[in-house]
PDB file of N, CA and C in Angstrom:
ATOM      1  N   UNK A   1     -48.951  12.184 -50.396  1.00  0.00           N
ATOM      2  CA  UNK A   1     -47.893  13.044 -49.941  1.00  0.00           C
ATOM      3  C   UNK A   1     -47.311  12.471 -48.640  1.00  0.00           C
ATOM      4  N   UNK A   2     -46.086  12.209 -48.443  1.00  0.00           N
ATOM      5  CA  UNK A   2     -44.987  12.185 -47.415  1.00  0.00           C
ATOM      6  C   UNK A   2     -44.925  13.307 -46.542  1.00  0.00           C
ATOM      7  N   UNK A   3     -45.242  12.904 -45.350  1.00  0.00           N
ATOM      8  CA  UNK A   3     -44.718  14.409 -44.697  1.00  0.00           C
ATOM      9  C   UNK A   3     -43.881  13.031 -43.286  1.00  0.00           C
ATOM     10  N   UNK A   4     -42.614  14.096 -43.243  1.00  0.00           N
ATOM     11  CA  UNK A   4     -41.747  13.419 -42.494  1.00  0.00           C
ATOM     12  C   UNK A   4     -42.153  14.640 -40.961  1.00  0.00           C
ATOM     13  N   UNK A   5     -41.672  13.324 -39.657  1.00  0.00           N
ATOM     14  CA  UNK A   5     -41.858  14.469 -38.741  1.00  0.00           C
ATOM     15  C   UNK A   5     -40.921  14.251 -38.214  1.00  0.00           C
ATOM     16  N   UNK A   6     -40.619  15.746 -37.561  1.00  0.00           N
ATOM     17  CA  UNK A   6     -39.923  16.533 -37.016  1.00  0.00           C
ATOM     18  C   UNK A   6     -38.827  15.975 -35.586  1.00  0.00           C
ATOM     19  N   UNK A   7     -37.987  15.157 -35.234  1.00  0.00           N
ATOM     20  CA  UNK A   7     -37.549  14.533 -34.407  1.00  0.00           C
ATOM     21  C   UNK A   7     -37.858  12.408 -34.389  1.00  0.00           C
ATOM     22  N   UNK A   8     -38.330  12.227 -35.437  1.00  0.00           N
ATOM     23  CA  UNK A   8     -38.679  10.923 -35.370  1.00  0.00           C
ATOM     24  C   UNK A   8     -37.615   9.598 -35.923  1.00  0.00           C
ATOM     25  N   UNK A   9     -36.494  10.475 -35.979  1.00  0.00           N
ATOM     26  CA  UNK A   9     -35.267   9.358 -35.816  1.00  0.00           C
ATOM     27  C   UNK A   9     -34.279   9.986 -34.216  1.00  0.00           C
ATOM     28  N   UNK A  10     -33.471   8.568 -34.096  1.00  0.00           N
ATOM     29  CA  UNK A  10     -32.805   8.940 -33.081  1.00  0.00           C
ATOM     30  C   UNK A  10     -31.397   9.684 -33.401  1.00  0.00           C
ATOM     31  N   UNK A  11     -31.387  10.040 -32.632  1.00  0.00           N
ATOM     32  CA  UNK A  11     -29.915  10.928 -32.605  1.00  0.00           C
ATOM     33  C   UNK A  11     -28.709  10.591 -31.551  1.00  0.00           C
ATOM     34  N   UNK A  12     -27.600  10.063 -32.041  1.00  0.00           N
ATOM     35  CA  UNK A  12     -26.482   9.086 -31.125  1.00  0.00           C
ATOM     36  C   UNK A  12     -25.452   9.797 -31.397  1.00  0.00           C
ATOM     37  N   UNK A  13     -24.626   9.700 -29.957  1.00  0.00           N
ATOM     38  CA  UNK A  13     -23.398  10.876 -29.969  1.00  0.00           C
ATOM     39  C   UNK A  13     -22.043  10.051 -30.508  1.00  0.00           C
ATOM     40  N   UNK A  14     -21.776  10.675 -30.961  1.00  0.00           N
ATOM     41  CA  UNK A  14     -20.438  10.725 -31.627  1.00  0.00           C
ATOM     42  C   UNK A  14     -19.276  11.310 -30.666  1.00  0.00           C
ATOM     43  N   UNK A  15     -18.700  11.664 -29.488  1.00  0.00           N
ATOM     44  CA  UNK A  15     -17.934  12.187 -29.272  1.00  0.00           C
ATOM     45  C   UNK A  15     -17.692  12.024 -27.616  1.00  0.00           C
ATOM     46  N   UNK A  16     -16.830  13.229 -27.227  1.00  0.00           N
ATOM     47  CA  UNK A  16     -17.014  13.582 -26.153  1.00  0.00           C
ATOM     48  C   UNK A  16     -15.806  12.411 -25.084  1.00  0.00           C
ATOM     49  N   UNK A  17     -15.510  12.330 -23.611  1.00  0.00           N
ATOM     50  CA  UNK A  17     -14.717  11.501 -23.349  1.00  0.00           C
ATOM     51  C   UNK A  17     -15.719  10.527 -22.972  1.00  0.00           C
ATOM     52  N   UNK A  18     -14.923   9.190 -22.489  1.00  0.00           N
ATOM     53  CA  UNK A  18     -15.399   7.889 -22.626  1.00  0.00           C
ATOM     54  C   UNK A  18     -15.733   7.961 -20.999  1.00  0.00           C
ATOM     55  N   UNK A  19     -16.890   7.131 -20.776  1.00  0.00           N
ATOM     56  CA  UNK A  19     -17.118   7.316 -19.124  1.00  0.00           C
ATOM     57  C   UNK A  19     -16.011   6.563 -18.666  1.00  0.00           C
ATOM     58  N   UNK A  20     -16.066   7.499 -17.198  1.00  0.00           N
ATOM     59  CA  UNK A  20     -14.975   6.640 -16.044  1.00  0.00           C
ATOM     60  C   UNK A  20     -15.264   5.400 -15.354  1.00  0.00           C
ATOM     61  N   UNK A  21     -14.249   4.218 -15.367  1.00  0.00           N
ATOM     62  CA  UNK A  21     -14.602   2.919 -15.317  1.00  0.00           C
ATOM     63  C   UNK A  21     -15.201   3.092 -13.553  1.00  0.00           C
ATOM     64  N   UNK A  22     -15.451   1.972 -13.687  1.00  0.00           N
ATOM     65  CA  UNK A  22     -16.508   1.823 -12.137  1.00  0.00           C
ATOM     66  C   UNK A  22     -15.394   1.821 -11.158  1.00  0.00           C
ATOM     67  N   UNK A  23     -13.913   0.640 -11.264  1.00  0.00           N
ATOM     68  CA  UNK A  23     -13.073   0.924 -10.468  1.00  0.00           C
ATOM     69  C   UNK A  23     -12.577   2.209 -10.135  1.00  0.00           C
ATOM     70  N   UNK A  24     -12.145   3.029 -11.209  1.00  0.00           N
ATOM     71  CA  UNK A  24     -11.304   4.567 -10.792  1.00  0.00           C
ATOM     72  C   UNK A  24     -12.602   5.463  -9.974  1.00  0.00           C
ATOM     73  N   UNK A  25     -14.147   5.419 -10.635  1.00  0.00           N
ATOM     74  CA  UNK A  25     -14.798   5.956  -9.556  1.00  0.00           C
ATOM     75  C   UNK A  25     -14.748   5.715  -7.851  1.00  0.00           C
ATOM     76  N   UNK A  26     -15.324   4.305  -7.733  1.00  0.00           N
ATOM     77  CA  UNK A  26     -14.704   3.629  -6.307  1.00  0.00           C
ATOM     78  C   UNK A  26     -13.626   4.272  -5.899  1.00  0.00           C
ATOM     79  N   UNK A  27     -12.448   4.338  -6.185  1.00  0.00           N
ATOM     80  CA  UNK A  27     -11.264   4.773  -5.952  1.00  0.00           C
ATOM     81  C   UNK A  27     -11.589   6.352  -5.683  1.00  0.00           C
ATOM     82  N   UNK A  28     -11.814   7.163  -6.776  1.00  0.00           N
ATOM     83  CA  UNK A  28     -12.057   8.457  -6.300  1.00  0.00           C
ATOM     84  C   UNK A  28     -13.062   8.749  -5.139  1.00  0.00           C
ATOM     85  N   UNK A  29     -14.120   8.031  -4.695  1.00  0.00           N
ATOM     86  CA  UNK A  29     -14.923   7.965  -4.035  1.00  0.00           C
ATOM     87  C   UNK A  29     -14.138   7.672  -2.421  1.00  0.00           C
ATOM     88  N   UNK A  30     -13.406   6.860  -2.822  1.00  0.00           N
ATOM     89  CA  UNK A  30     -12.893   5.725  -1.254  1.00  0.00           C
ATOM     90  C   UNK A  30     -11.591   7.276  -0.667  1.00  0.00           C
ATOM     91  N   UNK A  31     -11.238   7.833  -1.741  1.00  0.00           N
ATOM     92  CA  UNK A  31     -10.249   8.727  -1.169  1.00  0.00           C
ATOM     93  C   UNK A  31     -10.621   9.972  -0.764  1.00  0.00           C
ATOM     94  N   UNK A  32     -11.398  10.391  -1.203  1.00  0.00           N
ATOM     95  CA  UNK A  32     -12.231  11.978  -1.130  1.00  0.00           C
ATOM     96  C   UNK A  32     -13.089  11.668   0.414  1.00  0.00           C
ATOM     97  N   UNK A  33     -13.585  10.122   0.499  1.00  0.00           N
ATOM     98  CA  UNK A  33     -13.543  10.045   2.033  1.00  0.00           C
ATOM     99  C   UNK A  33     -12.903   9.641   3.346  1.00  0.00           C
ATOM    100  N   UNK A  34     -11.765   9.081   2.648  1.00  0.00           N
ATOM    101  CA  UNK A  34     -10.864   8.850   3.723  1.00  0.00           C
ATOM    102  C   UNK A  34      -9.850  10.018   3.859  1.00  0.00           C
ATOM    103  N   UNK A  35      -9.738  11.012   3.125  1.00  0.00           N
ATOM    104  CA  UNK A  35      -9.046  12.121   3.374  1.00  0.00           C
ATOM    105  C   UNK A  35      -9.957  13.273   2.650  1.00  0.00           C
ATOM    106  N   UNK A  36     -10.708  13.724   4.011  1.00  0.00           N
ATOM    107  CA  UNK A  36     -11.347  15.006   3.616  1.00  0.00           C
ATOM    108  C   UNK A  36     -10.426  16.780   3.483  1.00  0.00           C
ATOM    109  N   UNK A  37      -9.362  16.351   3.716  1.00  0.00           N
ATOM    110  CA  UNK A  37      -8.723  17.591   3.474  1.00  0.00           C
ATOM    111  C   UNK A  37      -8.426  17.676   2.412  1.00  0.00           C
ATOM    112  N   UNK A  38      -8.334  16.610   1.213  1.00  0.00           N
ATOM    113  CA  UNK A  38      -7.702  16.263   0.113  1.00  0.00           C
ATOM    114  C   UNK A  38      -8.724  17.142  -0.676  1.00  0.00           C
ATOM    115  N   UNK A  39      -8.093  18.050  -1.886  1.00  0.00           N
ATOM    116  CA  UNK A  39      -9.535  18.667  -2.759  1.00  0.00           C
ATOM    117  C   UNK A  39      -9.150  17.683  -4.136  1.00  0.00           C
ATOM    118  N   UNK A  40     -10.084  18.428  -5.695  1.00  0.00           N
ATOM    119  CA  UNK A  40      -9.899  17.532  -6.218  1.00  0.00           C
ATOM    120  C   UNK A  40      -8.607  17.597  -7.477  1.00  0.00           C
ATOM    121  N   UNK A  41      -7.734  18.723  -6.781  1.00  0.00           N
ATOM    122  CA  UNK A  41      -6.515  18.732  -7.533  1.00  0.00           C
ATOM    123  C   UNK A  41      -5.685  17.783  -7.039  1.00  0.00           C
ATOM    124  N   UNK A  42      -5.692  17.319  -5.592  1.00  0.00           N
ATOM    125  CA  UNK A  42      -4.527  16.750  -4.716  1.00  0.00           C
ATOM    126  C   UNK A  42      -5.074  14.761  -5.414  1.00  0.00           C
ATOM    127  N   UNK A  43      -6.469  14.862  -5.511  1.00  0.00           N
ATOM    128  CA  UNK A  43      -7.136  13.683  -5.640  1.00  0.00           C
ATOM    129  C   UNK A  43      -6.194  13.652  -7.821  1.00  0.00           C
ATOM    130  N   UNK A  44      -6.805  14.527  -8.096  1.00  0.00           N
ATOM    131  CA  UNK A  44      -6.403  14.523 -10.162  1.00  0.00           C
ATOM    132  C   UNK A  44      -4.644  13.701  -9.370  1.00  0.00           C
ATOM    133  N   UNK A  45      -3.757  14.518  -8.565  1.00  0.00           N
ATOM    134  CA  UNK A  45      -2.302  14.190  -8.719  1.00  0.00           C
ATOM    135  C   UNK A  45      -1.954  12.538  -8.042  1.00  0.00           C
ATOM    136  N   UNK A  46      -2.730  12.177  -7.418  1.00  0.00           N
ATOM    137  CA  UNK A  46      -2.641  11.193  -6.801  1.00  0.00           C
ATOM    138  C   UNK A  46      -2.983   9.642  -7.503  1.00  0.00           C
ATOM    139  N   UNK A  47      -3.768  10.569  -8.488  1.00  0.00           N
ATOM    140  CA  UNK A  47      -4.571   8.870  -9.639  1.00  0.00           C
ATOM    141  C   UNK A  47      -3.231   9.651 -10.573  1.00  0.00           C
ATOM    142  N   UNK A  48      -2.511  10.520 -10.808  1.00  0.00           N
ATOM    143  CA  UNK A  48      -1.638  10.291 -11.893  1.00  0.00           C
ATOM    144  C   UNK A  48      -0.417   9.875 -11.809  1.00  0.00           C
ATOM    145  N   UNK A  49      -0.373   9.581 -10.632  1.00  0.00           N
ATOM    146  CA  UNK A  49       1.052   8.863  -9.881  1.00  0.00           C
ATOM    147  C   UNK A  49       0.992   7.383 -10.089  1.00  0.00           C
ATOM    148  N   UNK A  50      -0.478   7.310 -10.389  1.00  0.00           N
ATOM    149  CA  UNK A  50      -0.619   5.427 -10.031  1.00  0.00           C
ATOM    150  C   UNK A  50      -1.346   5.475 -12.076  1.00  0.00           C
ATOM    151  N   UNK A  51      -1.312   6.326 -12.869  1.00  0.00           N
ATOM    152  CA  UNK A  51      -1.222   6.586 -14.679  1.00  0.00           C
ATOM    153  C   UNK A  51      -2.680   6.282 -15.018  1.00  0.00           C
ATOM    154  N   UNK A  52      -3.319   6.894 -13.702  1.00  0.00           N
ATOM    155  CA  UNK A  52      -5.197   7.452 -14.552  1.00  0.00           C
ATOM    156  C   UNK A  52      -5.094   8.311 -14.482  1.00  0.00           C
ATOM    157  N   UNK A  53      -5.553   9.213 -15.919  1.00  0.00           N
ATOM    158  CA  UNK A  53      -6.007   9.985 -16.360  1.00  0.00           C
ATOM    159  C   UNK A  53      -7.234  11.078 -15.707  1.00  0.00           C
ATOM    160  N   UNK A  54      -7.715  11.332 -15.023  1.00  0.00           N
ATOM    161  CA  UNK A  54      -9.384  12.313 -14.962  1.00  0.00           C
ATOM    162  C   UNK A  54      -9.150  13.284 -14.413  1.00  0.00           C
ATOM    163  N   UNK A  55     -10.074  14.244 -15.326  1.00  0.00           N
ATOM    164  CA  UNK A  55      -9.827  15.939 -15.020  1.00  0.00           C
ATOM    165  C   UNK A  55     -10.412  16.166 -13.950  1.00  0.00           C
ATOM    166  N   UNK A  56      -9.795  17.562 -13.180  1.00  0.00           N
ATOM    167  CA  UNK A  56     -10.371  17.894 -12.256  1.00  0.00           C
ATOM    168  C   UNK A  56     -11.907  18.173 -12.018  1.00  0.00           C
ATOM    169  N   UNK A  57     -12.631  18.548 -12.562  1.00  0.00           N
ATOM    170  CA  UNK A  57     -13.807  18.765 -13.117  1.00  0.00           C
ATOM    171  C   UNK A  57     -14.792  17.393 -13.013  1.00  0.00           C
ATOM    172  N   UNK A  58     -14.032  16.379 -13.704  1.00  0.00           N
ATOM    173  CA  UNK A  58     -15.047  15.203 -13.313  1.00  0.00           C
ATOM    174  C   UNK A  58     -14.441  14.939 -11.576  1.00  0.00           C
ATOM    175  N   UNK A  59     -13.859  14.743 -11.392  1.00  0.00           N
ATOM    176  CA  UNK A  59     -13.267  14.408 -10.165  1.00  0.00           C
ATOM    177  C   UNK A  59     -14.005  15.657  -8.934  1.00  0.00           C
ATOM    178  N   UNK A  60     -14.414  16.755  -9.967  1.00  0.00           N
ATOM    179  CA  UNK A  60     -15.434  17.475  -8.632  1.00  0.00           C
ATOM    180  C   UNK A  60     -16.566  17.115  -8.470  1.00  0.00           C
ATOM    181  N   UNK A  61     -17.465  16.797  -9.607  1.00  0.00           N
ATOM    182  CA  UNK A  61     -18.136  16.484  -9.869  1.00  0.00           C
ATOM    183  C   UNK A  61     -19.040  15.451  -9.189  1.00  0.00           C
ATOM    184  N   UNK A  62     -18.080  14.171  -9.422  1.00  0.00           N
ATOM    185  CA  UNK A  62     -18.335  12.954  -8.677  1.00  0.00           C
ATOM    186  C   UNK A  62     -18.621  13.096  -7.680  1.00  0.00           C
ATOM    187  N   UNK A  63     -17.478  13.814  -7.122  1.00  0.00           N
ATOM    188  CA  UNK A  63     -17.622  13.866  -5.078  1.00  0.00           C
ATOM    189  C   UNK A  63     -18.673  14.764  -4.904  1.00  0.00           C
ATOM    190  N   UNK A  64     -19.039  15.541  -5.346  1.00  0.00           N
ATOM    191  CA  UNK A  64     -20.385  16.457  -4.833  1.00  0.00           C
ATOM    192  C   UNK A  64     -21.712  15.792  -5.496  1.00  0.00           C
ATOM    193  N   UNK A  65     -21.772  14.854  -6.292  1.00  0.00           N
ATOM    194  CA  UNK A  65     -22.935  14.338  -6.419  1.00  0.00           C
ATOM    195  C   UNK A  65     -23.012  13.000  -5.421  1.00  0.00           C
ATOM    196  N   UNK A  66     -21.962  12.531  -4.880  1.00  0.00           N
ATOM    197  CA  UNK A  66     -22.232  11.622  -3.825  1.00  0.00           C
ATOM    198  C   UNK A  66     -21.861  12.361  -2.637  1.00  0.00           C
ATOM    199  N   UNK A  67     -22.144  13.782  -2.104  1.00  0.00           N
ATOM    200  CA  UNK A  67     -22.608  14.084  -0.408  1.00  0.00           C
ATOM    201  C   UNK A  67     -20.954  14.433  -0.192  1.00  0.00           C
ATOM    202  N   UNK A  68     -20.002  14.745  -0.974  1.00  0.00           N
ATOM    203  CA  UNK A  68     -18.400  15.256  -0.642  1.00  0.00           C
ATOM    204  C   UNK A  68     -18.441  16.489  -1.015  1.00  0.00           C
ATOM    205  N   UNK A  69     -18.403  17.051  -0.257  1.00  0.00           N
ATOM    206  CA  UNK A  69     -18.219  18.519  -0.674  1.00  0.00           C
ATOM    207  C   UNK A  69     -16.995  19.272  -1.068  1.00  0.00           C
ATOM    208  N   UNK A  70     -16.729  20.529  -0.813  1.00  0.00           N
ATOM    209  CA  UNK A  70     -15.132  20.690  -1.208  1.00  0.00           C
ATOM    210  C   UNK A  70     -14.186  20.613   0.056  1.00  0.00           C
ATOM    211  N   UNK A  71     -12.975  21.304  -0.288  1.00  0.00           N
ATOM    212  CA  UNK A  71     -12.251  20.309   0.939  1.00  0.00           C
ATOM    213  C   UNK A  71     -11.931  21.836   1.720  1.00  0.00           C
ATOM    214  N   UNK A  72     -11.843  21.707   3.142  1.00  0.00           N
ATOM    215  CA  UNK A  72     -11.969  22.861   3.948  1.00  0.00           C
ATOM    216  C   UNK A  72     -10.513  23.771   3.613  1.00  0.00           C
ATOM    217  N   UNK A  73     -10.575  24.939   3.735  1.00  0.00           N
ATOM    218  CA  UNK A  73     -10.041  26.249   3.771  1.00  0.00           C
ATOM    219  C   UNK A  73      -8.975  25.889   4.611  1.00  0.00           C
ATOM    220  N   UNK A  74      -7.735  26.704   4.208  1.00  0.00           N
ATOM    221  CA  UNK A  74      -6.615  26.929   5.718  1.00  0.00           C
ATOM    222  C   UNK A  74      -7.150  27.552   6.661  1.00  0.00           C
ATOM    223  N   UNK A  75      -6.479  27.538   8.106  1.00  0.00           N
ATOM    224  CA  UNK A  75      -7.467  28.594   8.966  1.00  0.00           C
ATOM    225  C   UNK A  75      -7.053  29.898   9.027  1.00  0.00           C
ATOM    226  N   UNK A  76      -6.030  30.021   8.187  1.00  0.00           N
ATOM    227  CA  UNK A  76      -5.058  31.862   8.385  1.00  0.00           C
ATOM    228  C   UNK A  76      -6.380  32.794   7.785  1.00  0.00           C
ATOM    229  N   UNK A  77      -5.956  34.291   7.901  1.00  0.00           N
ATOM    230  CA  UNK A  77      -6.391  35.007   7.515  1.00  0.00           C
ATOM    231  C   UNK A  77      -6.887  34.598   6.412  1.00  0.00           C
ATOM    232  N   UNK A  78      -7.631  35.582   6.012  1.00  0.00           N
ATOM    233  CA  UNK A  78      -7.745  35.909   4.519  1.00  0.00           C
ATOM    234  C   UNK A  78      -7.641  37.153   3.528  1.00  0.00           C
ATOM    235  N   UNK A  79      -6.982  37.449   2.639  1.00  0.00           N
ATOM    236  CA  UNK A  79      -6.198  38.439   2.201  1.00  0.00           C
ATOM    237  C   UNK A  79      -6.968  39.929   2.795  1.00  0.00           C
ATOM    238  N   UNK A  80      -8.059  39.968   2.725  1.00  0.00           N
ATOM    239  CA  UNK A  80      -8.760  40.949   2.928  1.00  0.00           C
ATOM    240  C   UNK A  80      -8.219  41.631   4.561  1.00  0.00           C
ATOM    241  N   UNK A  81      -8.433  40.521   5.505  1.00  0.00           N
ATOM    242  CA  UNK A  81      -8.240  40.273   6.961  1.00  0.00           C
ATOM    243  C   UNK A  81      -6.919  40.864   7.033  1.00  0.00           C
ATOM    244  N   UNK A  82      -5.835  40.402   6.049  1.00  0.00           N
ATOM    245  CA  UNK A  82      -4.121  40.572   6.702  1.00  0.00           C
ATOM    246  C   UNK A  82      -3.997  41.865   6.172  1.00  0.00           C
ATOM    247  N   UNK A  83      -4.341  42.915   5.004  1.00  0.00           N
ATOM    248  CA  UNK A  83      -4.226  43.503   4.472  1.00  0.00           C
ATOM    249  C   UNK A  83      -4.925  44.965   5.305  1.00  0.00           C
ATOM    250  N   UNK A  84      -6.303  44.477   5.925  1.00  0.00           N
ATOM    251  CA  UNK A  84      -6.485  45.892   6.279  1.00  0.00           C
ATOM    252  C   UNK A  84      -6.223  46.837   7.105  1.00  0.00           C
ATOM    253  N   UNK A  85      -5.665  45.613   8.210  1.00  0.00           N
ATOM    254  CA  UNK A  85      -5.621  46.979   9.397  1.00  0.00           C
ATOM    255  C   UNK A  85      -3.874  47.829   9.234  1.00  0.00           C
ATOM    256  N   UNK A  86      -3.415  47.304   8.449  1.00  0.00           N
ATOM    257  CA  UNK A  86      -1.935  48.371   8.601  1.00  0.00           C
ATOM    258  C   UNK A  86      -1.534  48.271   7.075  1.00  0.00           C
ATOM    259  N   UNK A  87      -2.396  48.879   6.105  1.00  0.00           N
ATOM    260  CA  UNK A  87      -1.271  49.353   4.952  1.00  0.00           C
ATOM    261  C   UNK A  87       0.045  50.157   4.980  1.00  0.00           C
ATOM    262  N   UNK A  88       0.030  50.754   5.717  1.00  0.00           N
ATOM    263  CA  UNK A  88       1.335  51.497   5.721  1.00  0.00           C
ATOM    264  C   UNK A  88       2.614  50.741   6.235  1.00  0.00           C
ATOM    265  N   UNK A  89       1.871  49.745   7.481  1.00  0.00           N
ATOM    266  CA  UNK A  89       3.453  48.761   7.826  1.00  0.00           C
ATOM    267  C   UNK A  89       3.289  47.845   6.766  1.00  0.00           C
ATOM    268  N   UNK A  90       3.038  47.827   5.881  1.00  0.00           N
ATOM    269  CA  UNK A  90       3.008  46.581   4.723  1.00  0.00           C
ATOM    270  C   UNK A  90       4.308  47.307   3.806  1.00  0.00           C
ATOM    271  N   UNK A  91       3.600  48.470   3.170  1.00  0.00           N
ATOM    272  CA  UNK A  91       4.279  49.570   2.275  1.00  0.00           C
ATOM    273  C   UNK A  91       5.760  49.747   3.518  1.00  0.00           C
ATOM    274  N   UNK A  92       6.010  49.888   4.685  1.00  0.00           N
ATOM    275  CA  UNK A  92       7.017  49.995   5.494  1.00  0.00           C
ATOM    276  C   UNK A  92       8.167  48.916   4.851  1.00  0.00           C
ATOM    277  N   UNK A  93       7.599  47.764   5.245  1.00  0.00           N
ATOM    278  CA  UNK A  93       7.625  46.527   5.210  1.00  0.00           C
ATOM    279  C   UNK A  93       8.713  46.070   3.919  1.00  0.00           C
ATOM    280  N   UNK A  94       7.562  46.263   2.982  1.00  0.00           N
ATOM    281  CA  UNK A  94       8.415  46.019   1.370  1.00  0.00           C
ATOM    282  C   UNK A  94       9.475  46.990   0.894  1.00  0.00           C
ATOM    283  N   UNK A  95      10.384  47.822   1.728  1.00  0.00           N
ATOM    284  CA  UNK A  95      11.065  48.386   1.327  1.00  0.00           C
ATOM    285  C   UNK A  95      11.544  49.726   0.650  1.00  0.00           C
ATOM    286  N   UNK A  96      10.287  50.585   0.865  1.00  0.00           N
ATOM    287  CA  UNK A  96       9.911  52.090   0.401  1.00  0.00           C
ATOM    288  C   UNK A  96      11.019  52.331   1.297  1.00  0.00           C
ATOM    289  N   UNK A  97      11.440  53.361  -0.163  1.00  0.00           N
ATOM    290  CA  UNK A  97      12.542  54.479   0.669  1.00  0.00           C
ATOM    291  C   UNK A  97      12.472  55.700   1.727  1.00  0.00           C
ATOM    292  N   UNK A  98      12.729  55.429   2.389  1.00  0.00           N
ATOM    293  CA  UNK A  98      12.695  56.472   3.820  1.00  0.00           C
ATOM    294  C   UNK A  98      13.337  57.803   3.441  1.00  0.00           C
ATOM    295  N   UNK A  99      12.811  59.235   3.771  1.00  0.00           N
ATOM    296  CA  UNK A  99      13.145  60.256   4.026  1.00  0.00           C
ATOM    297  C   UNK A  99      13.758  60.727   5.458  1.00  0.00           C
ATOM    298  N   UNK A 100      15.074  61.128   4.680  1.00  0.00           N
ATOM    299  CA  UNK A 100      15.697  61.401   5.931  1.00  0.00           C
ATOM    300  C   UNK A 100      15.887  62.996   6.313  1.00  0.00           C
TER     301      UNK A 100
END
């Protein structure tokens, strides 16, 4: 009797995108540190100006597995901040009709 087991051939992928060449990494790498304000939408628009392709996603990816983190915040408020202390001059503001 044959008894076949359970995982004893290999299994090879068929699919999926093709890795990113070593140059466009370098490149994403060399820019995410020479401009840390840059995040990785400004980085996706900047390789598509010069006709590479890579999603934002790998392009986050990359930079946070080599020590880049994301790219810093504006310094304004934040919606929460501008919003709470005067709803009513907001509602003033946008044009509610006044009782006369």
């Amino acid at each position: 009797m044959v008894v076949r087991r359970k995982g004893s051939f290999r299994r090879t992928s068929f699919g999926g995108r093709p890795p990113i060449a070593d140059k466009v990494r370098e490149l994403i790498l060399r820019m995410g540190r020479e401009n840390p304000r840059w995040g990785c939408l400004r980085i996706q628009g900047e390789l598509a100006k010069l006709g590479v392709r890579v999603s934002a996603t790998k392009i986050r990816t990359l930079l946070r597995a080599n020590g880049l983190g994301p790219a810093p915040r504006c310094g304004g408020p934040t919606w929460g901040e501008f919003c709470g202390p005067s709803p009513r001059g907001i509602l003033a503001f946008a044009g509610t009709p006044k009782v006369i």
